[in-house]
C-alpha atoms as a PDB file:
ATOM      1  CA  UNK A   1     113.041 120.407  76.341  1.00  0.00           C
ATOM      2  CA  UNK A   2     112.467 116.948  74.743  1.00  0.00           C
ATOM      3  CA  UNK A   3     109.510 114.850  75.187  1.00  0.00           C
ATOM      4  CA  UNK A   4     109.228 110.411  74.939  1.00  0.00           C
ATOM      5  CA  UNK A   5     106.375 108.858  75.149  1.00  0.00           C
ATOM      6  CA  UNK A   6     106.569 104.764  74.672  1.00  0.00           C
ATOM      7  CA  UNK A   7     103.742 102.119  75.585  1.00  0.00           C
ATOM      8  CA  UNK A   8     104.976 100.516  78.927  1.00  0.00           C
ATOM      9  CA  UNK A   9     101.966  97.681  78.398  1.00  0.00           C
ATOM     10  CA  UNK A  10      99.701  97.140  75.811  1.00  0.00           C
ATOM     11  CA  UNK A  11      95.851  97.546  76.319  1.00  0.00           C
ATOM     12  CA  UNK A  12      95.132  93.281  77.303  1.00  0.00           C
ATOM     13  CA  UNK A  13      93.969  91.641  79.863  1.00  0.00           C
ATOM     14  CA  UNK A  14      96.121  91.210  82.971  1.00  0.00           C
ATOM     15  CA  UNK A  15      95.793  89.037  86.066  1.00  0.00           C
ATOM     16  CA  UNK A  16      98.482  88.058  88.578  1.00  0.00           C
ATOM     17  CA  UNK A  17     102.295  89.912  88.706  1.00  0.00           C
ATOM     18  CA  UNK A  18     103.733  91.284  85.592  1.00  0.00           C
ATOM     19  CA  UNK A  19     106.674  93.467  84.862  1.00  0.00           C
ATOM     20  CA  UNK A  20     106.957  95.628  82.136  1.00  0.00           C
ATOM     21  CA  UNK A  21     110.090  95.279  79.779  1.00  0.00           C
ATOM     22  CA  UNK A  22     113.054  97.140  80.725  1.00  0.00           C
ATOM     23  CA  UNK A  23     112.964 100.669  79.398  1.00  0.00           C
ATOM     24  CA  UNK A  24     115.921 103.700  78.473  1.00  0.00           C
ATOM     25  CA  UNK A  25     115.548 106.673  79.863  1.00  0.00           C
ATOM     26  CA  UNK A  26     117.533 108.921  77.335  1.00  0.00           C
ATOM     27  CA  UNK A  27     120.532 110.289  77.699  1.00  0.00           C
ATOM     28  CA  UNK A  28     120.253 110.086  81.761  1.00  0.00           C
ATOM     29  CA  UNK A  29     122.468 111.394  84.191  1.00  0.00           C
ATOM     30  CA  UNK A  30     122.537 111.328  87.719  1.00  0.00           C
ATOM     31  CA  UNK A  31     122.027 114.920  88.350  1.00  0.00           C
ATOM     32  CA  UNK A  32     119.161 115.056  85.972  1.00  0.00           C
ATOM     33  CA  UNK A  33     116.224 116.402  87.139  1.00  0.00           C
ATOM     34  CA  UNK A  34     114.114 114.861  84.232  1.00  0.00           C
ATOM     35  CA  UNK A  35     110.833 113.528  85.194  1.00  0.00           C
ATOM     36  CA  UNK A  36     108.779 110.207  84.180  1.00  0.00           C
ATOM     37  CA  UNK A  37     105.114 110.574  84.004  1.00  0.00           C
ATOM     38  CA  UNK A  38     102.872 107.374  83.922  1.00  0.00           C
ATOM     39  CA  UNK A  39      99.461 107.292  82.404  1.00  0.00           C
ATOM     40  CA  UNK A  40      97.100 104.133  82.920  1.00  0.00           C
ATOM     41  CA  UNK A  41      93.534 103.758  81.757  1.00  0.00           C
ATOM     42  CA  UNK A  42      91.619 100.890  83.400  1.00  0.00           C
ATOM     43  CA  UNK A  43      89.169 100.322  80.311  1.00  0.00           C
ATOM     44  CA  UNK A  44      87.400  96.734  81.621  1.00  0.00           C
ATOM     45  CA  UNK A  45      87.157  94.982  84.788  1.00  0.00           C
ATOM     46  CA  UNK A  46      84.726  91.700  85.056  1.00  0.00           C
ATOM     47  CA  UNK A  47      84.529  92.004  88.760  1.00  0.00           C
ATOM     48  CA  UNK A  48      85.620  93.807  91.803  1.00  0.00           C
ATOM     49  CA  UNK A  49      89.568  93.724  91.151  1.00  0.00           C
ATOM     50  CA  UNK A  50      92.306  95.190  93.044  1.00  0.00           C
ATOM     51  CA  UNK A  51      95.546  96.700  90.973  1.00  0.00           C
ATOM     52  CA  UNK A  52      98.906  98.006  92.416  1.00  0.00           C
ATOM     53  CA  UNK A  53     101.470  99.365  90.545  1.00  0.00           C
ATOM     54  CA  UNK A  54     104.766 100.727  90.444  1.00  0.00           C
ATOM     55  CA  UNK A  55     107.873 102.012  89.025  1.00  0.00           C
ATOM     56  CA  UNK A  56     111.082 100.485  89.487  1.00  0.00           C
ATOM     57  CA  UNK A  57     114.134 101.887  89.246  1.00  0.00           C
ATOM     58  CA  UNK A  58     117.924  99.948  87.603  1.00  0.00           C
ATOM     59  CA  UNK A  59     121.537 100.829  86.569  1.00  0.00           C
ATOM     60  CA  UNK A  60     121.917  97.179  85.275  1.00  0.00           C
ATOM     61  CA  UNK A  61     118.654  95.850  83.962  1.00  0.00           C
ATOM     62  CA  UNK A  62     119.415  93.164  85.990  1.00  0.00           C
ATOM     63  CA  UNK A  63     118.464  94.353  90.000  1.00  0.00           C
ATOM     64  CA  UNK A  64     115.317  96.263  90.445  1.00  0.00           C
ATOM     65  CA  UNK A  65     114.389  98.877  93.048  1.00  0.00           C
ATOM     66  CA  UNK A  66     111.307  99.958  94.364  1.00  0.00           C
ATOM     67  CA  UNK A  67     111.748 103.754  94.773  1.00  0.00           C
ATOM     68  CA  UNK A  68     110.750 103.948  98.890  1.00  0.00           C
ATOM     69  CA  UNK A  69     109.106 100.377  99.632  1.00  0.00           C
ATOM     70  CA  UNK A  70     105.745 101.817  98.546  1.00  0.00           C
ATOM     71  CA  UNK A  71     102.971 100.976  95.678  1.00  0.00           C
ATOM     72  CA  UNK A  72     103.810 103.967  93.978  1.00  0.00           C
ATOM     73  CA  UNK A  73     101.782 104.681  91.174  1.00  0.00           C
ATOM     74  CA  UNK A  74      98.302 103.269  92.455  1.00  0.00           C
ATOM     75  CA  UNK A  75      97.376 100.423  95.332  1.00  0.00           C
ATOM     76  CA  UNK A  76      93.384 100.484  95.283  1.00  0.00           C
ATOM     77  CA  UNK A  77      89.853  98.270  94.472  1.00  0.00           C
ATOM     78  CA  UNK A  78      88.486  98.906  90.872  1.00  0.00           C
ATOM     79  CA  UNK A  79      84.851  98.134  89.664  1.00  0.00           C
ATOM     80  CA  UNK A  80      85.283  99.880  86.115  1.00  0.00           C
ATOM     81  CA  UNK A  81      86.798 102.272  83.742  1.00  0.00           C
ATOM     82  CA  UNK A  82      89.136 104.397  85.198  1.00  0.00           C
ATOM     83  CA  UNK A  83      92.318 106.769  84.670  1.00  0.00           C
ATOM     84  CA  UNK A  84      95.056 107.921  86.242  1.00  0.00           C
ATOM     85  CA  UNK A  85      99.043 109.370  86.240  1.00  0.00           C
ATOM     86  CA  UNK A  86     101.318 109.981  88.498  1.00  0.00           C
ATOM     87  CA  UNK A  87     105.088 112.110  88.140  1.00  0.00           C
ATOM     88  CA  UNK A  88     108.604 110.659  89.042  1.00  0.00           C
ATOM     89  CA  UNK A  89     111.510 112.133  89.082  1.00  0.00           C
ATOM     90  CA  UNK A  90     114.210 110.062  86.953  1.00  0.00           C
ATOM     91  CA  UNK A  91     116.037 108.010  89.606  1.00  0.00           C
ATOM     92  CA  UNK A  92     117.836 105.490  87.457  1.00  0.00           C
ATOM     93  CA  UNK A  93     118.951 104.559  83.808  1.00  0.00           C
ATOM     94  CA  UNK A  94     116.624 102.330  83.473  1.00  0.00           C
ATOM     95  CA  UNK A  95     113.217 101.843  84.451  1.00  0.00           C
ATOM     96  CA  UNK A  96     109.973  99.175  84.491  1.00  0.00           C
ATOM     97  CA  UNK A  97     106.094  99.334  85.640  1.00  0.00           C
ATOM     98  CA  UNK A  98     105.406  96.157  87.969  1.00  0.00           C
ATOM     99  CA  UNK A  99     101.413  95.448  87.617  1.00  0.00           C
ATOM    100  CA  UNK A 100      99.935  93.167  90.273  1.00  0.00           C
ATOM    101  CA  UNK A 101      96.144  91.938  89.820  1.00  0.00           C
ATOM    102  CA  UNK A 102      94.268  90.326  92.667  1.00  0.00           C
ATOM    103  CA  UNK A 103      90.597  89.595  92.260  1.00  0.00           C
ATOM    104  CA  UNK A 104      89.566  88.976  88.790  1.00  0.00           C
ATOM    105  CA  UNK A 105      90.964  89.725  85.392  1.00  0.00           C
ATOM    106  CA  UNK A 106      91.303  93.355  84.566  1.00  0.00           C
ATOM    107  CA  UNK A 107      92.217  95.032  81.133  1.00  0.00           C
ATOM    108  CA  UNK A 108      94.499  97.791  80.881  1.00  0.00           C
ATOM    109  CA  UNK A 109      97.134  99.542  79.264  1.00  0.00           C
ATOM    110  CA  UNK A 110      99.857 101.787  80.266  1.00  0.00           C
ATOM    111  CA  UNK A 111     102.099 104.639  78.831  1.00  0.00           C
ATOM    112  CA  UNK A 112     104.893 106.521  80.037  1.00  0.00           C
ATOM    113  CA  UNK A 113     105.935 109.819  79.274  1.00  0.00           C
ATOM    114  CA  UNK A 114     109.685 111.008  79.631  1.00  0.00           C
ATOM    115  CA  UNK A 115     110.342 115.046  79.976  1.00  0.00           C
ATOM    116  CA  UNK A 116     114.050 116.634  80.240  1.00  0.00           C
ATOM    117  CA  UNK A 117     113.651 119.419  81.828  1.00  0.00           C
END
């Protein structure tokens, strides 16, 4: 079983849209049941600040996919520190973390973890 981990956004500060760079899921196939964890940690916020995030899926790098129309990793209000993950199944060759900040600045980073299984 082989593990990936690579930095999807560096720990900064973050306000408005912004999409990860495109990212390789190795080796992927579509019958692959490999699975894509992603790990944030909120480490500042200046004021109440809302975050959404998701994953989106490509076979081109070129046209992106949300996975079911949905904020899939996190939609909610943030007043400090905070962590979370969430698992995906693989659904693509290629993949990217969309980040929207509403409110106030926010600083966080983001990691993503890739597991064949």
């Amino acid at each position: 079983m082989s593990v990936q981990s690579v930095t999807v956004f560096a720990s900064a500060q973050r306000s408005g849209t912004t999409n990860s760079s495109a990212l390789t899921v190795p080796d992927w196939q579509p019958a692959d049941p490999a699975k894509l964890t992603i790990h944030t940690s909120i480490t500042a916020v200046t004021a109440l600040t809302n975050l959404t995030m998701e994953v989106q899926w490509s076979f081109d790098q070129t046209t992106w996919y949300s996975v079911d129309g949905t904020k899939d990793i996190t939609t909610g209000t943030y007043t400090g520190a905070s962590n979370f993950s969430k698992q995906f199944t693989v659904k693509a060759p290629y993949y990217r973390v969309q980040a929207i900040v509403t409110g106030t600045n926010a600083t966080f980073d983001c990691k993503a973890t890739y597991q064949a299984v």
